[in-house]
PDB file of N, CA and C in Angstrom:
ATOM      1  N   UNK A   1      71.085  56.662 119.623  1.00  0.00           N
ATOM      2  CA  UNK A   1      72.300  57.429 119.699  1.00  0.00           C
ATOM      3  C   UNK A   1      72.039  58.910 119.442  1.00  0.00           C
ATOM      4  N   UNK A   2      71.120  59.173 118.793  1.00  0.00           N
ATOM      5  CA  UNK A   2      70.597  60.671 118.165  1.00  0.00           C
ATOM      6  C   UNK A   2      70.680  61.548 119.613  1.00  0.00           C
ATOM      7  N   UNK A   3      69.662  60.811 120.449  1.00  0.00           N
ATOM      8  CA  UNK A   3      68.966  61.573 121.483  1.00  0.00           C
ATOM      9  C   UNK A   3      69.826  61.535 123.202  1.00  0.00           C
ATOM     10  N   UNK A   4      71.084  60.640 122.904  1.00  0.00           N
ATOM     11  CA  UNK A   4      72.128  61.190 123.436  1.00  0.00           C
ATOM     12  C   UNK A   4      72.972  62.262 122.765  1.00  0.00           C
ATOM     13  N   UNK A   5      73.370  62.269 121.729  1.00  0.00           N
ATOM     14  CA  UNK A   5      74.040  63.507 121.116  1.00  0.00           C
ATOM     15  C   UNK A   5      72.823  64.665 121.151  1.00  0.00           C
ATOM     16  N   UNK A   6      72.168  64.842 121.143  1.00  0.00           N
ATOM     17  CA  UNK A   6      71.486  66.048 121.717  1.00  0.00           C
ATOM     18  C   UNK A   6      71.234  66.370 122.545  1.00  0.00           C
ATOM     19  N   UNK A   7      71.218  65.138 123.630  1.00  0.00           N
ATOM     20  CA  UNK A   7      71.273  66.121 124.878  1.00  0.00           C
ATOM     21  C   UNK A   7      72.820  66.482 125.422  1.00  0.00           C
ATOM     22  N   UNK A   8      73.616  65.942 124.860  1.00  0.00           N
ATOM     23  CA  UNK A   8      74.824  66.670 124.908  1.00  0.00           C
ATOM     24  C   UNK A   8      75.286  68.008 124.651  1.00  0.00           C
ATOM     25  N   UNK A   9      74.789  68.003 122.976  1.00  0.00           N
ATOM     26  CA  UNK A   9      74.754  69.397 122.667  1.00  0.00           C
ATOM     27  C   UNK A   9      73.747  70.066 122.930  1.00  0.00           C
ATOM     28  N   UNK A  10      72.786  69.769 123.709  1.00  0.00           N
ATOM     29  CA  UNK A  10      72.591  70.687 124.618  1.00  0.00           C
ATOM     30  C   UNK A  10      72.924  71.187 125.971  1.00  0.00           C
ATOM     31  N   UNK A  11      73.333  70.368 126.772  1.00  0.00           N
ATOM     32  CA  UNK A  11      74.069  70.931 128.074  1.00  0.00           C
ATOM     33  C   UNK A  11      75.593  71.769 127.358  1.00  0.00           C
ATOM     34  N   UNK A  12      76.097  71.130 126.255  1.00  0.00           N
ATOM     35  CA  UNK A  12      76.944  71.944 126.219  1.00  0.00           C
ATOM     36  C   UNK A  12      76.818  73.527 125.223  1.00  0.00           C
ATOM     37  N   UNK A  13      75.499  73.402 124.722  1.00  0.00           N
ATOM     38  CA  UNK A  13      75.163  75.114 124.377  1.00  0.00           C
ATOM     39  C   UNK A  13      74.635  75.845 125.670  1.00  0.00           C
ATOM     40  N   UNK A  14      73.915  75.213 126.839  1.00  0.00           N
ATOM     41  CA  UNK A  14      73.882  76.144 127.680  1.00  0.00           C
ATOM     42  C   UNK A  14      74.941  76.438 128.566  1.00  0.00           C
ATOM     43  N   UNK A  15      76.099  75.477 128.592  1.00  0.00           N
ATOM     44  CA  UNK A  15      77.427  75.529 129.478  1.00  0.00           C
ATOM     45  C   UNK A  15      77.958  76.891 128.639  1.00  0.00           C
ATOM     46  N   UNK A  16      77.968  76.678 127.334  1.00  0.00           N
ATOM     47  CA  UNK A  16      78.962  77.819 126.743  1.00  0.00           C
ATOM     48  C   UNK A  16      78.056  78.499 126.599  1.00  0.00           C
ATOM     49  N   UNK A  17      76.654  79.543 126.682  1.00  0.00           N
ATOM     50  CA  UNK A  17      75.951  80.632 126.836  1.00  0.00           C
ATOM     51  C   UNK A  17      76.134  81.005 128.177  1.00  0.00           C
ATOM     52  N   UNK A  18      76.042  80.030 128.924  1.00  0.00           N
ATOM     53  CA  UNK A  18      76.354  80.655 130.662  1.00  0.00           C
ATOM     54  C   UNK A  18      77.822  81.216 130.827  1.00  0.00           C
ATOM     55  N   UNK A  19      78.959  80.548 129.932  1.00  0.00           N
ATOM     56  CA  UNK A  19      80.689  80.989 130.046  1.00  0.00           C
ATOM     57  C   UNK A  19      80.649  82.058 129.481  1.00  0.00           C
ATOM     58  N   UNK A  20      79.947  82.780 127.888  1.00  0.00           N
ATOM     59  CA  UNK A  20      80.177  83.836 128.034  1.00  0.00           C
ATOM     60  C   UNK A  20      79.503  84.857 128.400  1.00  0.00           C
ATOM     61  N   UNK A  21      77.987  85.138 129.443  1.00  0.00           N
ATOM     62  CA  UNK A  21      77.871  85.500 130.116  1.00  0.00           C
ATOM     63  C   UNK A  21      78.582  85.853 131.428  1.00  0.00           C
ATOM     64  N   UNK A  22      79.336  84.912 131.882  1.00  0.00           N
ATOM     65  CA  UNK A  22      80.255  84.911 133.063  1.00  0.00           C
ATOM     66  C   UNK A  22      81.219  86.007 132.654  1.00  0.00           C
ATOM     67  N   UNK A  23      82.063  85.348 131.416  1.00  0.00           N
ATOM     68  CA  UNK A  23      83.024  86.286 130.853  1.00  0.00           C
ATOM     69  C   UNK A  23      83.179  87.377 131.004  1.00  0.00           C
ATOM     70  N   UNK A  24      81.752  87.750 130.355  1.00  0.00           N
ATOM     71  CA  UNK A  24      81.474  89.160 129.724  1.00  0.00           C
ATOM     72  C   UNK A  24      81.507  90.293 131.296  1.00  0.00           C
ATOM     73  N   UNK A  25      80.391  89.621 131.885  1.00  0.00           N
ATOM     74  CA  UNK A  25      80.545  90.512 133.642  1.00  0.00           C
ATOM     75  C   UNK A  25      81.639  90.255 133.920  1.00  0.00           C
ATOM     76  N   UNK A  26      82.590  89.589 134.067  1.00  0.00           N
ATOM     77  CA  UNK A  26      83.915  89.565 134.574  1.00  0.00           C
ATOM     78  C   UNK A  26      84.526  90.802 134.116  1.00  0.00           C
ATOM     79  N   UNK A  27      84.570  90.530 133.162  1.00  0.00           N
ATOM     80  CA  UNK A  27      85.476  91.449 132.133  1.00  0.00           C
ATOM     81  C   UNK A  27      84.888  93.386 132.346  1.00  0.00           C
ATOM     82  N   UNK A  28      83.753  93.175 132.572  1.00  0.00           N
ATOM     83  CA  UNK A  28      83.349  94.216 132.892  1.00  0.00           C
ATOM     84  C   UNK A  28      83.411  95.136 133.957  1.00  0.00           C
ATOM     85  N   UNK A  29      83.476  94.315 135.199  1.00  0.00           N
ATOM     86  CA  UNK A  29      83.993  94.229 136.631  1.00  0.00           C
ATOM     87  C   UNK A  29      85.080  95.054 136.447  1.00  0.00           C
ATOM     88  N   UNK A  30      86.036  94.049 135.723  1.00  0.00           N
ATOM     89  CA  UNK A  30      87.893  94.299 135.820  1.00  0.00           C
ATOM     90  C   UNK A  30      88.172  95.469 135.184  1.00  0.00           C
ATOM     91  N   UNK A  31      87.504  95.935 134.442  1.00  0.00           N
ATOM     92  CA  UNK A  31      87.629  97.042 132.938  1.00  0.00           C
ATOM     93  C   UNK A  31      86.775  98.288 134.107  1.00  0.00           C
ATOM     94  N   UNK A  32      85.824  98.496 135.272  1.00  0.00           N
ATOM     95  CA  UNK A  32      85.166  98.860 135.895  1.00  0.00           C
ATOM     96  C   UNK A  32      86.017  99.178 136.708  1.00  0.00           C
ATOM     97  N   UNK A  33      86.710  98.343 137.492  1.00  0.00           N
ATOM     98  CA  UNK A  33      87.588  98.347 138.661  1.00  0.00           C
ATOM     99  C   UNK A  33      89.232  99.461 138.212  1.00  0.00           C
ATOM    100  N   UNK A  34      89.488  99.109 137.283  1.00  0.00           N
ATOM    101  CA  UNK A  34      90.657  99.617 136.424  1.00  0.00           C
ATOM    102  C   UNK A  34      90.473 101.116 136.675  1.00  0.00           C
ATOM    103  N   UNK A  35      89.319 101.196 135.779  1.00  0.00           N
ATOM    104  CA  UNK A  35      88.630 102.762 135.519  1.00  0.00           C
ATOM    105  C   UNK A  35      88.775 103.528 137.063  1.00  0.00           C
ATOM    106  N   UNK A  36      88.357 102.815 137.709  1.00  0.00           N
ATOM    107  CA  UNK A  36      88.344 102.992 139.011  1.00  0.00           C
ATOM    108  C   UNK A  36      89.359 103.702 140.009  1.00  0.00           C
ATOM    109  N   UNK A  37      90.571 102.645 139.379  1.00  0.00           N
ATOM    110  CA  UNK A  37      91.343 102.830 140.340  1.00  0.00           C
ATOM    111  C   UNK A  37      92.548 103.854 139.661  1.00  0.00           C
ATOM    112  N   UNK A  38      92.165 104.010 137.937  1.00  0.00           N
ATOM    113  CA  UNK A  38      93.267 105.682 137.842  1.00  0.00           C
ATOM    114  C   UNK A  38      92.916 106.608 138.110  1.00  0.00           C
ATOM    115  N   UNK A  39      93.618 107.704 139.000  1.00  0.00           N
ATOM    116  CA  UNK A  39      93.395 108.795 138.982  1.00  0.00           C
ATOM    117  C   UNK A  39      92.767 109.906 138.020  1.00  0.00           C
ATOM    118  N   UNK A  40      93.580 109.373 136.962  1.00  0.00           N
ATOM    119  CA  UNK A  40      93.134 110.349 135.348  1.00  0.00           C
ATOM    120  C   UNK A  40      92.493 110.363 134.879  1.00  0.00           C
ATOM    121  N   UNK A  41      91.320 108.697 135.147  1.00  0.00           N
ATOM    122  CA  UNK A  41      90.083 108.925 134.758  1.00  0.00           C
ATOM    123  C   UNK A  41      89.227 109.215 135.652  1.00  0.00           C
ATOM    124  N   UNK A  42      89.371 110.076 136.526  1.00  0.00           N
ATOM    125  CA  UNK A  42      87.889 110.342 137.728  1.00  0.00           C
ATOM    126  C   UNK A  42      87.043 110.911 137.119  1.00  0.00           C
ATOM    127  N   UNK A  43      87.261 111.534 135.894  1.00  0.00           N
ATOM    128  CA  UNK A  43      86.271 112.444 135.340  1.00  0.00           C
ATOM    129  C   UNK A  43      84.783 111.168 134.962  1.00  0.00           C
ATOM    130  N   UNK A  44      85.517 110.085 134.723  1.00  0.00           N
ATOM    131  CA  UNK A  44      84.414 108.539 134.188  1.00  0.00           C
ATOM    132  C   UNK A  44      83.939 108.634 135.569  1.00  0.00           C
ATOM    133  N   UNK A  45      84.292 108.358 136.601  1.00  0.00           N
ATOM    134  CA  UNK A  45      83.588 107.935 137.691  1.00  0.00           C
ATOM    135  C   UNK A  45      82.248 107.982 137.639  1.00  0.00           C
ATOM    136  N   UNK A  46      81.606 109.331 137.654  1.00  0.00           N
ATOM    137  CA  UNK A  46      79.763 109.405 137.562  1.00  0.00           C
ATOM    138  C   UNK A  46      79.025 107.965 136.875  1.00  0.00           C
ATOM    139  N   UNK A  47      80.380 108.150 135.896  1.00  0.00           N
ATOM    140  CA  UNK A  47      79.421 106.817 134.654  1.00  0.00           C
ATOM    141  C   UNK A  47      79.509 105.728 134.725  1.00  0.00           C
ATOM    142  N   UNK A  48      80.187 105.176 135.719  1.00  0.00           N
ATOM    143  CA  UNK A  48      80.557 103.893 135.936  1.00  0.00           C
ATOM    144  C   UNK A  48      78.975 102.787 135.971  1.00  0.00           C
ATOM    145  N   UNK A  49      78.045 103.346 136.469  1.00  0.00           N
ATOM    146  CA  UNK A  49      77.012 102.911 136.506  1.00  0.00           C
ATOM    147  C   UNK A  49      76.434 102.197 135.038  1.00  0.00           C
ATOM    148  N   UNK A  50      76.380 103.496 134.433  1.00  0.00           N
ATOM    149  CA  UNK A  50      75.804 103.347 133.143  1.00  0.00           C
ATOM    150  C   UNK A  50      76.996 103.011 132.351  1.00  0.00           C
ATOM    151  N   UNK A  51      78.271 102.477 132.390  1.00  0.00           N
ATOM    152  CA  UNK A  51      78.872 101.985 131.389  1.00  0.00           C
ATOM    153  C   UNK A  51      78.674 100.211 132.082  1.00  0.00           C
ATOM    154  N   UNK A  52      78.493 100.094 133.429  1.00  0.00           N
ATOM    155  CA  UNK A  52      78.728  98.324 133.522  1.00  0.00           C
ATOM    156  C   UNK A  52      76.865  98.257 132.797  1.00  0.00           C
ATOM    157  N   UNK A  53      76.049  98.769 133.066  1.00  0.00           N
ATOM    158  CA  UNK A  53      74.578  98.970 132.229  1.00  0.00           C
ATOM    159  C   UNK A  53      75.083  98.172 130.552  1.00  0.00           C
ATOM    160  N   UNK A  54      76.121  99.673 129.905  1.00  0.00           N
ATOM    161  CA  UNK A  54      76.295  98.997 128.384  1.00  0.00           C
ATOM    162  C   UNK A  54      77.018  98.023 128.391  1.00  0.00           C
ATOM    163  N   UNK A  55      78.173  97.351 129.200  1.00  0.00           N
ATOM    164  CA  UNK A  55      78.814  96.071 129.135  1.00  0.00           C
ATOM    165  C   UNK A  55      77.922  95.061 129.613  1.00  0.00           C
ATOM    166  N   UNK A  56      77.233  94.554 130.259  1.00  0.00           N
ATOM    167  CA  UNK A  56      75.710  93.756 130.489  1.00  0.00           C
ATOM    168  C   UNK A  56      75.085  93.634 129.282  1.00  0.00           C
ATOM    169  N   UNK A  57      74.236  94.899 128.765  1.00  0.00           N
ATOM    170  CA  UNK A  57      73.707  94.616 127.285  1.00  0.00           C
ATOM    171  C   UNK A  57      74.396  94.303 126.240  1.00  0.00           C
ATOM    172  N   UNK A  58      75.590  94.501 126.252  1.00  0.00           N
ATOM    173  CA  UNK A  58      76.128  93.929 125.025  1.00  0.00           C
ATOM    174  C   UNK A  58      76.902  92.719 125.396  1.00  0.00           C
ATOM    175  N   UNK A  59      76.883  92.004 126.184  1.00  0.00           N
ATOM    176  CA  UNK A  59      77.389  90.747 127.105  1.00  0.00           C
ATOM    177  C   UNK A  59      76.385  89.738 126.679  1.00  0.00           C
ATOM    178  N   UNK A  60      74.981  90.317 126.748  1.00  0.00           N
ATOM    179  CA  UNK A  60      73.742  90.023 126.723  1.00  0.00           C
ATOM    180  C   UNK A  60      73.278  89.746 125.340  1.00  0.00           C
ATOM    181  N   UNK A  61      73.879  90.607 124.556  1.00  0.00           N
ATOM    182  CA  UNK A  61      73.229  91.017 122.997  1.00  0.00           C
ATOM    183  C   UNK A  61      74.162  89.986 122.172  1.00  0.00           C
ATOM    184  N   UNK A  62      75.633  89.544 122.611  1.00  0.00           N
ATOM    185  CA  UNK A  62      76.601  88.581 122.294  1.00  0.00           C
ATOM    186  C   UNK A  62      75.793  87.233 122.671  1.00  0.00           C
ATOM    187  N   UNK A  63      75.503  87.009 123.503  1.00  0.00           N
ATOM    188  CA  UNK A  63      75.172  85.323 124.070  1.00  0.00           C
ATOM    189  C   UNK A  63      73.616  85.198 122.926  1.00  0.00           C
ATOM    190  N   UNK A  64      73.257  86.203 122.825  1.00  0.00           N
ATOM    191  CA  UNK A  64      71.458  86.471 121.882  1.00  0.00           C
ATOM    192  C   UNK A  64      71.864  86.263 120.366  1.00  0.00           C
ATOM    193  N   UNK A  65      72.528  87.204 120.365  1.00  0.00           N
ATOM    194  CA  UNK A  65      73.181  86.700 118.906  1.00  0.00           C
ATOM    195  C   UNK A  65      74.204  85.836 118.250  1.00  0.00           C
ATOM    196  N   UNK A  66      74.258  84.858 119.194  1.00  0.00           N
ATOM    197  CA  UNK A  66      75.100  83.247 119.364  1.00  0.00           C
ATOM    198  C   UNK A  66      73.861  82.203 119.208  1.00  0.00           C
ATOM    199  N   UNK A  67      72.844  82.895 119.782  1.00  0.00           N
ATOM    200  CA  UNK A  67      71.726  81.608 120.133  1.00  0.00           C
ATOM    201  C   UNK A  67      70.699  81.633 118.761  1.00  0.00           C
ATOM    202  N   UNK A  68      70.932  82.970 117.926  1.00  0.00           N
ATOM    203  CA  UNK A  68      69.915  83.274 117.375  1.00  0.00           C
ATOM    204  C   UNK A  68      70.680  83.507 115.661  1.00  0.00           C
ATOM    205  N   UNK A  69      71.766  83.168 115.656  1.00  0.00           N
ATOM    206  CA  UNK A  69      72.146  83.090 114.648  1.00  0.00           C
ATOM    207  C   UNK A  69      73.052  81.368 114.333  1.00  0.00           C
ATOM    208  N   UNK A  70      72.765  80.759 115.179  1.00  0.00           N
ATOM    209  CA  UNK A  70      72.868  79.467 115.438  1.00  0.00           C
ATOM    210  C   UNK A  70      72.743  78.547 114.037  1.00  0.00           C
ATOM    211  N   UNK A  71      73.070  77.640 113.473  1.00  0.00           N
ATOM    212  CA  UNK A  71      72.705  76.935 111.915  1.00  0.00           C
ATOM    213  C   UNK A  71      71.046  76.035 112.886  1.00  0.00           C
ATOM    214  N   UNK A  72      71.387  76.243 113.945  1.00  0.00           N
ATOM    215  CA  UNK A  72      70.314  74.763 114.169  1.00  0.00           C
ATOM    216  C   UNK A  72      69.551  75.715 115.386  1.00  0.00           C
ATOM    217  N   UNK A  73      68.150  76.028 114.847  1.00  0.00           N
ATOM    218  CA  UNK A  73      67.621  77.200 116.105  1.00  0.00           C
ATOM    219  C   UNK A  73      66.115  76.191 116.397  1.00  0.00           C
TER     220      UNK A  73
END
């Protein structure tokens, strides 16, 4: 029974590391697209690059520090 409950919890730690990866670019996209589409912020435009850059790494640095602060590593 052990070695079914682990492989459970394991498909389901990589299901939920892959969801909030998904999340995180989503969210980044939409928060990207937004920026995008007001007028008032065109002055952001240039940076759009390098801000979906910092939403990735810290999308990235969230799922790392889920896996790595884990009780069971």
């Amino acid at each position: 029974m052990t070695k079914i409950t682990n492989a459970i919890n394991a498909v389901y730690n990589f299901i939920v590391g892959d969801m909030i990866i998904l999340v995180g670019i989503v969210l980044a996209l939409i928060i990207l697209i937004i920026i995008n589409a007001i007028p008032a912020l065109g002055a952001v435009r240039p940076f759009l690059g390098t801000l979906f850059i910092i939403f990735i790494l810290a999308t990235l640095a969230a799922t790392l520090a889920r896996e790595a602060y884990s009780r069971k590593r």
